[in-house]
C-alpha atoms as a PDB file:
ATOM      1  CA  UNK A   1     -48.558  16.915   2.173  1.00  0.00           C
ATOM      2  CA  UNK A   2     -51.062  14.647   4.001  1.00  0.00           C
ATOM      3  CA  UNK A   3     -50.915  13.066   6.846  1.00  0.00           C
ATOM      4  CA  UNK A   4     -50.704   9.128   6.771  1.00  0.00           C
ATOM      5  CA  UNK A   5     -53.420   7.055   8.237  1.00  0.00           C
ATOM      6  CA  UNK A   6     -53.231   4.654  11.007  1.00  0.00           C
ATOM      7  CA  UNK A   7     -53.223   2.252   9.467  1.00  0.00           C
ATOM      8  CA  UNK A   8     -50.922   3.108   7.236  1.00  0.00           C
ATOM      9  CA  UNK A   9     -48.620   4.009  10.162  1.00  0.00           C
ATOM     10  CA  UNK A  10     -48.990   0.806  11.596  1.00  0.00           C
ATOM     11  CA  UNK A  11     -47.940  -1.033   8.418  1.00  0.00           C
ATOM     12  CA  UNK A  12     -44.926   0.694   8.405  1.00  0.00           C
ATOM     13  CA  UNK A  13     -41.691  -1.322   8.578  1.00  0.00           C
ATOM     14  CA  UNK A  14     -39.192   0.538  11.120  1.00  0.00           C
ATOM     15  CA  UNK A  15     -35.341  -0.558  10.910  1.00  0.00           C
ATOM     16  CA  UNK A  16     -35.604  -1.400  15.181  1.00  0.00           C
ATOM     17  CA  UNK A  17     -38.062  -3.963  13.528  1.00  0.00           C
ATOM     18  CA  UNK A  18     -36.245  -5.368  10.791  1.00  0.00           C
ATOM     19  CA  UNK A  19     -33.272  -8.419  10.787  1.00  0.00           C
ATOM     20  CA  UNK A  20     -29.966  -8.129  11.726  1.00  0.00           C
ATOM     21  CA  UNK A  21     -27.617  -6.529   8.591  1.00  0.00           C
ATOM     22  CA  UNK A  22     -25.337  -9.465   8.221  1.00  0.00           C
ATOM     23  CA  UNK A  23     -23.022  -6.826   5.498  1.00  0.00           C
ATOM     24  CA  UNK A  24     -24.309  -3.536   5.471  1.00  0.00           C
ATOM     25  CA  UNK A  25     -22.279  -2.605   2.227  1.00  0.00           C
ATOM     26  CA  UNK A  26     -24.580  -4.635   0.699  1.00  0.00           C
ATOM     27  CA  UNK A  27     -27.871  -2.793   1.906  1.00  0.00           C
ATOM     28  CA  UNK A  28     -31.018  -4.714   3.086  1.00  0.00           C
ATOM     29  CA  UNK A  29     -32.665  -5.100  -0.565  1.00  0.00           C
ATOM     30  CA  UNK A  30     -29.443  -7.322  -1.613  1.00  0.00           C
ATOM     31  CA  UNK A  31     -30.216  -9.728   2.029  1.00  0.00           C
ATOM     32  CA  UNK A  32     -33.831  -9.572   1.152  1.00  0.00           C
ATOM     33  CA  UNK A  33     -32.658 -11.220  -2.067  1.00  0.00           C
ATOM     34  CA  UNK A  34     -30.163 -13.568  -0.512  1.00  0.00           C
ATOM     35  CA  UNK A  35     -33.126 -14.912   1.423  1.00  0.00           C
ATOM     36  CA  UNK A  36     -35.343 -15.243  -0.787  1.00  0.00           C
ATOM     37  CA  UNK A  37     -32.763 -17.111  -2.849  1.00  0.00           C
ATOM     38  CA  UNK A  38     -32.697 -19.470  -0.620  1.00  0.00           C
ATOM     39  CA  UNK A  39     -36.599 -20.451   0.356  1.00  0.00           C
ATOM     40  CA  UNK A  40     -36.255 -21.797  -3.495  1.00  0.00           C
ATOM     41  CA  UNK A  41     -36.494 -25.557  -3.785  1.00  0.00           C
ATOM     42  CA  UNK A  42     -35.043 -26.193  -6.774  1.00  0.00           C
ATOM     43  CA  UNK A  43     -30.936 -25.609  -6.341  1.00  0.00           C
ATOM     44  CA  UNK A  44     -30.485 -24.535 -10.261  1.00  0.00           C
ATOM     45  CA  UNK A  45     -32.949 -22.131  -9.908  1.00  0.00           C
ATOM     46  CA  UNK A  46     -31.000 -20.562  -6.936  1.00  0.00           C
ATOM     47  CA  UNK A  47     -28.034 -20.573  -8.923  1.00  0.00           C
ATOM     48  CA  UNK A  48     -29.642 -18.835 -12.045  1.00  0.00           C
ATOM     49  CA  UNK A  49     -30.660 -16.239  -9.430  1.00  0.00           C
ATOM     50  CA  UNK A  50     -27.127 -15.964  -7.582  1.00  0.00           C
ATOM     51  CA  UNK A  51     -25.527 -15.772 -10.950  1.00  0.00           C
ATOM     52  CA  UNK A  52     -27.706 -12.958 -11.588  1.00  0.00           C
ATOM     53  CA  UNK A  53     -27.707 -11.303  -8.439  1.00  0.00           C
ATOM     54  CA  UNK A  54     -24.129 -11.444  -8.783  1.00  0.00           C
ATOM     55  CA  UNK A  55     -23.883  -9.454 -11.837  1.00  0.00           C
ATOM     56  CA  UNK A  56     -26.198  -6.654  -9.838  1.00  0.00           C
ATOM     57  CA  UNK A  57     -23.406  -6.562  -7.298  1.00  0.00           C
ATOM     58  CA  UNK A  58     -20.955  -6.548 -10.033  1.00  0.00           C
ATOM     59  CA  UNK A  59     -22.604  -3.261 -11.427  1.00  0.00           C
ATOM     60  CA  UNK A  60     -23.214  -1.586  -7.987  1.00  0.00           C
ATOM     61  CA  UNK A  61     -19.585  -1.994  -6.797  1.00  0.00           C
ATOM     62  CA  UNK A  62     -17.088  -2.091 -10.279  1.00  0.00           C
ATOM     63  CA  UNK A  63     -14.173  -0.931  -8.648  1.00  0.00           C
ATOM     64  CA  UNK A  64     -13.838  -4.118  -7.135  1.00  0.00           C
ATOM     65  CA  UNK A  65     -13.670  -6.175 -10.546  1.00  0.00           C
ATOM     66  CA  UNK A  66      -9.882  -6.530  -9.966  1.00  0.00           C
ATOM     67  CA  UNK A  67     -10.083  -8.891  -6.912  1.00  0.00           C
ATOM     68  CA  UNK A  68      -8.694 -11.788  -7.234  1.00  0.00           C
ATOM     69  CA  UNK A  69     -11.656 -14.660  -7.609  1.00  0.00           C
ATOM     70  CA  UNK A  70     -14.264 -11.770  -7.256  1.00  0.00           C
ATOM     71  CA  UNK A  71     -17.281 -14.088  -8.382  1.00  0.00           C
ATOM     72  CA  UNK A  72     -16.595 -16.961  -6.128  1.00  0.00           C
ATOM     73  CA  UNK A  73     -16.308 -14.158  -3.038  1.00  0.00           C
ATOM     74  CA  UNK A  74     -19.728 -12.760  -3.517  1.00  0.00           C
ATOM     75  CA  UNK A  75     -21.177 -16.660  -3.302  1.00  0.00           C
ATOM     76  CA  UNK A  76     -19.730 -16.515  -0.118  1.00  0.00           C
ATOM     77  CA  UNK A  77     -21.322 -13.028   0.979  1.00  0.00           C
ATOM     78  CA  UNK A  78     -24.261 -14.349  -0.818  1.00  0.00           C
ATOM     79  CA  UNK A  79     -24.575 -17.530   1.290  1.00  0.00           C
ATOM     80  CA  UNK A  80     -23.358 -15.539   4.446  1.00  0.00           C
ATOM     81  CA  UNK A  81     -26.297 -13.156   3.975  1.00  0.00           C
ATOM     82  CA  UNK A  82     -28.969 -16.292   3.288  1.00  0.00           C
ATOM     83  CA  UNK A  83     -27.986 -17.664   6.371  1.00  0.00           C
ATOM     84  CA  UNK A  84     -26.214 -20.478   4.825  1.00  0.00           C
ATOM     85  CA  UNK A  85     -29.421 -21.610   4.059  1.00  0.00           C
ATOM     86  CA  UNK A  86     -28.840 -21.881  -0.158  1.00  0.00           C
ATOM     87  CA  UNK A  87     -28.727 -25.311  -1.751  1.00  0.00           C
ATOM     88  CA  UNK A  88     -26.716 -24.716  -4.644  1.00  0.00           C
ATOM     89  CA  UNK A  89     -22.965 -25.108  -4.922  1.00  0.00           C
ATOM     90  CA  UNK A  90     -21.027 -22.233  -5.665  1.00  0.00           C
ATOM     91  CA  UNK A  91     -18.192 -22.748  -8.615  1.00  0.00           C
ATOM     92  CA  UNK A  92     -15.555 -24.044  -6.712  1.00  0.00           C
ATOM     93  CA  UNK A  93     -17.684 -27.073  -5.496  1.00  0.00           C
ATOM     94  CA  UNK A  94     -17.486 -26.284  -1.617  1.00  0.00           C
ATOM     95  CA  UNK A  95     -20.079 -25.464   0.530  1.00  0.00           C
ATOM     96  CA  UNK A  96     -18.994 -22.014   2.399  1.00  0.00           C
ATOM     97  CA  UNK A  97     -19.693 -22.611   6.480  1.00  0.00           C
ATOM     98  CA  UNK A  98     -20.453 -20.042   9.062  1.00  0.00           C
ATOM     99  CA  UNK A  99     -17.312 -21.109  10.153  1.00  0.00           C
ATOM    100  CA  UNK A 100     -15.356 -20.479   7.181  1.00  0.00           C
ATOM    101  CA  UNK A 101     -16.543 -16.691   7.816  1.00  0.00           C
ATOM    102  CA  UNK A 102     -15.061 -16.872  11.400  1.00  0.00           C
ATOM    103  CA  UNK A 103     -11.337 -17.669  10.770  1.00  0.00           C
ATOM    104  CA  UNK A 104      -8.707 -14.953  11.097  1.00  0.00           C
ATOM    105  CA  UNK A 105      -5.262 -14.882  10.025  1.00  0.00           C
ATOM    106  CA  UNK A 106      -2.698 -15.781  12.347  1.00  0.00           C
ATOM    107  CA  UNK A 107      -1.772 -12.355  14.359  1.00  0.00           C
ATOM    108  CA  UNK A 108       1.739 -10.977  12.739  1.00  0.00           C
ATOM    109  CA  UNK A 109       4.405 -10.408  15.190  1.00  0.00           C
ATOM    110  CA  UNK A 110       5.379  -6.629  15.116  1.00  0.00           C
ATOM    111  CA  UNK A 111       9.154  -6.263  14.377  1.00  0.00           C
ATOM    112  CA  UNK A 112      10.624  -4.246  16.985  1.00  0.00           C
ATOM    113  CA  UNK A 113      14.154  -2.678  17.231  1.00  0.00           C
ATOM    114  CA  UNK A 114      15.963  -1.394  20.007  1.00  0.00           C
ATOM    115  CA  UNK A 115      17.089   2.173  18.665  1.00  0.00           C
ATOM    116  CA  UNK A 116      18.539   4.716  19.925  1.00  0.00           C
ATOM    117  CA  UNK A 117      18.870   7.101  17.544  1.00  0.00           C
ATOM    118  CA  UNK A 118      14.920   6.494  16.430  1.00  0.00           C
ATOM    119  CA  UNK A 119      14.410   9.679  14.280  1.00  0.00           C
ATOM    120  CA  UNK A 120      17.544   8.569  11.404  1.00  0.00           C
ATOM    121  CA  UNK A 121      15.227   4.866  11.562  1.00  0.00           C
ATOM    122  CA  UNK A 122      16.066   0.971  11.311  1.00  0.00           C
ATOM    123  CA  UNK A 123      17.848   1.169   8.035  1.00  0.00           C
ATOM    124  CA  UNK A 124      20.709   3.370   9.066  1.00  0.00           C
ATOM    125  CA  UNK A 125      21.614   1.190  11.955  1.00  0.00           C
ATOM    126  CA  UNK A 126      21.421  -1.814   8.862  1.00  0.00           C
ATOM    127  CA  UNK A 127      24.295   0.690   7.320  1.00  0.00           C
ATOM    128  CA  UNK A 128      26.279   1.034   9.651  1.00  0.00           C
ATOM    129  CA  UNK A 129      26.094  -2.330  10.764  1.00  0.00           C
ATOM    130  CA  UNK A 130      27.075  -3.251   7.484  1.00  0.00           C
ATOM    131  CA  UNK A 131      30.099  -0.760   7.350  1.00  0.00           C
ATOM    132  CA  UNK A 132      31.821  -1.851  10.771  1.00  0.00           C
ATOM    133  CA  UNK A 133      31.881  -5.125   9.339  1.00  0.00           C
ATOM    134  CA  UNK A 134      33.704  -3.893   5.792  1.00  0.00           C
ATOM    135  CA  UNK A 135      37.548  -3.768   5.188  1.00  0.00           C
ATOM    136  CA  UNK A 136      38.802  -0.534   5.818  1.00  0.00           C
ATOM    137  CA  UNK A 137      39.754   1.547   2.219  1.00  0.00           C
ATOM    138  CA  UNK A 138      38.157   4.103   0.046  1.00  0.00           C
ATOM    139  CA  UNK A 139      34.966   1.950  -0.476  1.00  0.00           C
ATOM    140  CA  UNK A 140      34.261   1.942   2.922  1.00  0.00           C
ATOM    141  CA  UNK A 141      34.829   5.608   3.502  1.00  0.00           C
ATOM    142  CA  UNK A 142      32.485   6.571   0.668  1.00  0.00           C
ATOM    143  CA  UNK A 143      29.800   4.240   1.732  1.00  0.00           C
ATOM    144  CA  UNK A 144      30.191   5.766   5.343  1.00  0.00           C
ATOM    145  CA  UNK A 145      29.623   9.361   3.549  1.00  0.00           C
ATOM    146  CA  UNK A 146      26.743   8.148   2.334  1.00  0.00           C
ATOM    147  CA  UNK A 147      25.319   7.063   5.545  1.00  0.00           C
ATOM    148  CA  UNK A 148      25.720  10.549   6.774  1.00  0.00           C
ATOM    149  CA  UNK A 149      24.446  12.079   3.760  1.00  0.00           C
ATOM    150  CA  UNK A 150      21.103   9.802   4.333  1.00  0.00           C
ATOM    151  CA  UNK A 151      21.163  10.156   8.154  1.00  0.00           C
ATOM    152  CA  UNK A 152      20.794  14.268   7.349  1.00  0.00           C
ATOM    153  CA  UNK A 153      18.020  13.724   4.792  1.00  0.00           C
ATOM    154  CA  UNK A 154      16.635  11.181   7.319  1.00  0.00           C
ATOM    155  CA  UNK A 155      17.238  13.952  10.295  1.00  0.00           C
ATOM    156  CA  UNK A 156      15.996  17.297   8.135  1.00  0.00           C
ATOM    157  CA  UNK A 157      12.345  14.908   7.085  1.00  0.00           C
ATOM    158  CA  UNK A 158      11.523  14.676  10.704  1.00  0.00           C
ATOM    159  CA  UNK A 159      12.440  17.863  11.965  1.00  0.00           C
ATOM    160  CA  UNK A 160      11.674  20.295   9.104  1.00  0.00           C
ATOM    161  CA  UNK A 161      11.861  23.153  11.474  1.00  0.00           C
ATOM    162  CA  UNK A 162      15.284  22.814  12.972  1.00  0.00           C
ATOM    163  CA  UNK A 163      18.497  23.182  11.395  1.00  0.00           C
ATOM    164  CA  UNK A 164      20.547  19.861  10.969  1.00  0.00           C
ATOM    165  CA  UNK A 165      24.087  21.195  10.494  1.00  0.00           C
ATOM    166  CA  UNK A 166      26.750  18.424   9.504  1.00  0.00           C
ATOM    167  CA  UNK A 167      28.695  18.204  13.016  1.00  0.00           C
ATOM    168  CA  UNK A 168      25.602  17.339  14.455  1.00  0.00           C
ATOM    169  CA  UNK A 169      25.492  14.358  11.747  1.00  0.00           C
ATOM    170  CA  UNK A 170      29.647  13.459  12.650  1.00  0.00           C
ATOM    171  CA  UNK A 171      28.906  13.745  16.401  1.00  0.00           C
ATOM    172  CA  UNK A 172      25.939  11.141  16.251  1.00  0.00           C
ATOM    173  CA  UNK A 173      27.688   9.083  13.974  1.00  0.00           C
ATOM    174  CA  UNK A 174      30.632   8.811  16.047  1.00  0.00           C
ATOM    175  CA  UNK A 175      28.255   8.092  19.026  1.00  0.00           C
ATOM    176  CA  UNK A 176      26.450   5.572  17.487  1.00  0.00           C
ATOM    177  CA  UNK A 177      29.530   3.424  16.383  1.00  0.00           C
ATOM    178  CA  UNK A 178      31.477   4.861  19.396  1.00  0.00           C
ATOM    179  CA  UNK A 179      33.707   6.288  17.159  1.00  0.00           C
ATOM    180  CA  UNK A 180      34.163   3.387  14.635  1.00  0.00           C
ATOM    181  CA  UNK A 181      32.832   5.599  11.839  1.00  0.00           C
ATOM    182  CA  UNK A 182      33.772   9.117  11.043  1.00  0.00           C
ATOM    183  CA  UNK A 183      33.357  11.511   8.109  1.00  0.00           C
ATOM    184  CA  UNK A 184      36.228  13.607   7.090  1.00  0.00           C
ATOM    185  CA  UNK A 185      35.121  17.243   8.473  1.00  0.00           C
ATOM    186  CA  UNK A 186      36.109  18.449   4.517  1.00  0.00           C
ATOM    187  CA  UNK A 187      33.263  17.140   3.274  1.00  0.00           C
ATOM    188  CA  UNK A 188      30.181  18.843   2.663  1.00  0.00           C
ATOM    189  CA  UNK A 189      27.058  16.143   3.119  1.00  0.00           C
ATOM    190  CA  UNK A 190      24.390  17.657   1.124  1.00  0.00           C
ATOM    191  CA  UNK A 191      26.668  17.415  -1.745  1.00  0.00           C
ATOM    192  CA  UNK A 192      27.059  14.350  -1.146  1.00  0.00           C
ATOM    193  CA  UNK A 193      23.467  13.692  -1.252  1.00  0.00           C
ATOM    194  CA  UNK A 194      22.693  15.984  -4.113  1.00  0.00           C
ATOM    195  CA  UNK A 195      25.983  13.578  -6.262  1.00  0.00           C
ATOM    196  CA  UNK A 196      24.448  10.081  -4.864  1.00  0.00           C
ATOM    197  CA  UNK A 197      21.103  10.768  -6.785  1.00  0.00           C
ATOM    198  CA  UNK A 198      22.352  12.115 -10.034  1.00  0.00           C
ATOM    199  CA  UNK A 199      24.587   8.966 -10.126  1.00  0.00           C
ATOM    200  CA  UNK A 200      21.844   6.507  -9.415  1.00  0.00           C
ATOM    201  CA  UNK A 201      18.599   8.177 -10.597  1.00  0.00           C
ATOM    202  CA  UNK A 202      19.473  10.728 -13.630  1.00  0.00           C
ATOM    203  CA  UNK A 203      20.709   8.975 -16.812  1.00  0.00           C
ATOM    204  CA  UNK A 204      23.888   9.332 -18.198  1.00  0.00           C
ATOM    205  CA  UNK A 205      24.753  10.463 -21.678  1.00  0.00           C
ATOM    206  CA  UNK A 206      27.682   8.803 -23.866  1.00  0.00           C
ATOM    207  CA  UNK A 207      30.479  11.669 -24.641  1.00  0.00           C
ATOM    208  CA  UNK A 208      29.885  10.757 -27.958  1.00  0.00           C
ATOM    209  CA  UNK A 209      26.208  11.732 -28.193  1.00  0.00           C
ATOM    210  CA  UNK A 210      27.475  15.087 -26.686  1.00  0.00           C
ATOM    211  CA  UNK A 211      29.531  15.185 -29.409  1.00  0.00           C
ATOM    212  CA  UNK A 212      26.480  14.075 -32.195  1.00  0.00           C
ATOM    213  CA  UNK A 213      24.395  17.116 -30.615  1.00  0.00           C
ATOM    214  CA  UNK A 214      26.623  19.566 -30.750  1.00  0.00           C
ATOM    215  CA  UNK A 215      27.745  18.524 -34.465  1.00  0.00           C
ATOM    216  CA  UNK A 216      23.676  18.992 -35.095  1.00  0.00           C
ATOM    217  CA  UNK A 217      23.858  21.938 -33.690  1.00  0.00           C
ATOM    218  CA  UNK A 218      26.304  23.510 -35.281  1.00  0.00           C
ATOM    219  CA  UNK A 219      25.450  21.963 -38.786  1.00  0.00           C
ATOM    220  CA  UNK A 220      21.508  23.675 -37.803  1.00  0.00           C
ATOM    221  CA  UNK A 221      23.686  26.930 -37.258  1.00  0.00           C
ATOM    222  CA  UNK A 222      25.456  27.070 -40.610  1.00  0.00           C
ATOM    223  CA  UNK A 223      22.496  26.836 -42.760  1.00  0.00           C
ATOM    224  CA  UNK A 224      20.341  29.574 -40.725  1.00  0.00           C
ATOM    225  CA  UNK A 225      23.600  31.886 -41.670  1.00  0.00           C
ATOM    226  CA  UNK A 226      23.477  30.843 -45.398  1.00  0.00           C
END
């Protein structure tokens, strides 16, 4: 391979040399072409070229076809990248500003909960909230067997290595609601569990489709004999 001349050398462009990357997902070729957009006089020629530039973009990144008002978002990137320096309107009408680009959404306040059981999480304490504040009868003693059945899958998730045995569900139960709540010692909690999700999440057949299947069946029987 030869060596390059001095010249050559010297006409090299290094990247210490080069303008600031305003987006870098966008690479240096597509701010080359943002700036160049905008040294045009005429503003309908920059938008022919936007509009085309756009469907470049469009091509280089299609994952990101789904955004909401995708088209009107790379104007802004486009103008962002020009240095606000394009004459043409985008499709909305308004002129993006450098400090459009600057505003942040207001900061989100972090919920936080004063737990003391952390590891069984904020819902359970919702539970058993709820179940203090319920009549006592049979609905309230199932729906307190299903807190404990969701504080041991809660428990067991965390701590896969260590055995959760119901007592220790009972005895933090009772601590948490200072013995409000209990669970009848009889009952076994990861049946409880295991009969929770095949009532809410496995369907139900009629008795009388049982009874249509096993009429099939029988009628399929009988003519394999004959």
């Amino acid at each position: 391979m030869a060596s390059r001349t001095l010249d050559e050398r010297n006409n090299l462009e290094y990247n210490t040399d080069r303008s600031f990357l305003v987006l870098p997902e966008y690479g240096r070729y597509l701010q080359k072409l943002a700036v160049s957009i905008s040294e045009l006089e005429d503003p309908e020629e920059q938008r022919a070229y936007i509009e085309k530039s756009i469907d470049i973009i469009v091509q280089l990144f299609p994952e990101s076809k789904s955004v909401d008002n995708y088209r009107e978002k790379l104007w802004h990137d486009l103008y962002y990248m020009s240095g606000f320096d394009i004459k043409a309107l985008p499709p909305s009408g308004i002129r993006p500003t450098y400090e459009d680009q600057q505003l942040k959404p207001a900061k989100l306040n972090y919920p936080v909960h004063r737990l003391d059981y952390k590891h069984y999480g904020y819902n359970v304490q919702v539970m058993i909230q709820k179940a203090l504040n319920m009549e006592d009868g049979p609905i309230k003693q199932e729906f307190v067997e299903v807190i404990g059945a969701y504080m041991k899958l809660a428990y067991k998730t965390w701590n896969k290595e260590h055995f959760v045995s119901d007592d220790m569900i009972r005895q933090d139960l009772a601590m948490m609601t200072k013995g409000a709540l209990t669970i009848n010692e009889e009952k076994d909690l990861d049946v409880l569990l295991a009969s929770q999700i095949k009532k809410r999440f496995l369907p139900s057949v009629p008795q009388n489709q049982n009874w249509k299947k096993k009429k099939n069946n029988s009628g399929h029987k009988s003519k394999n004999r004959r």
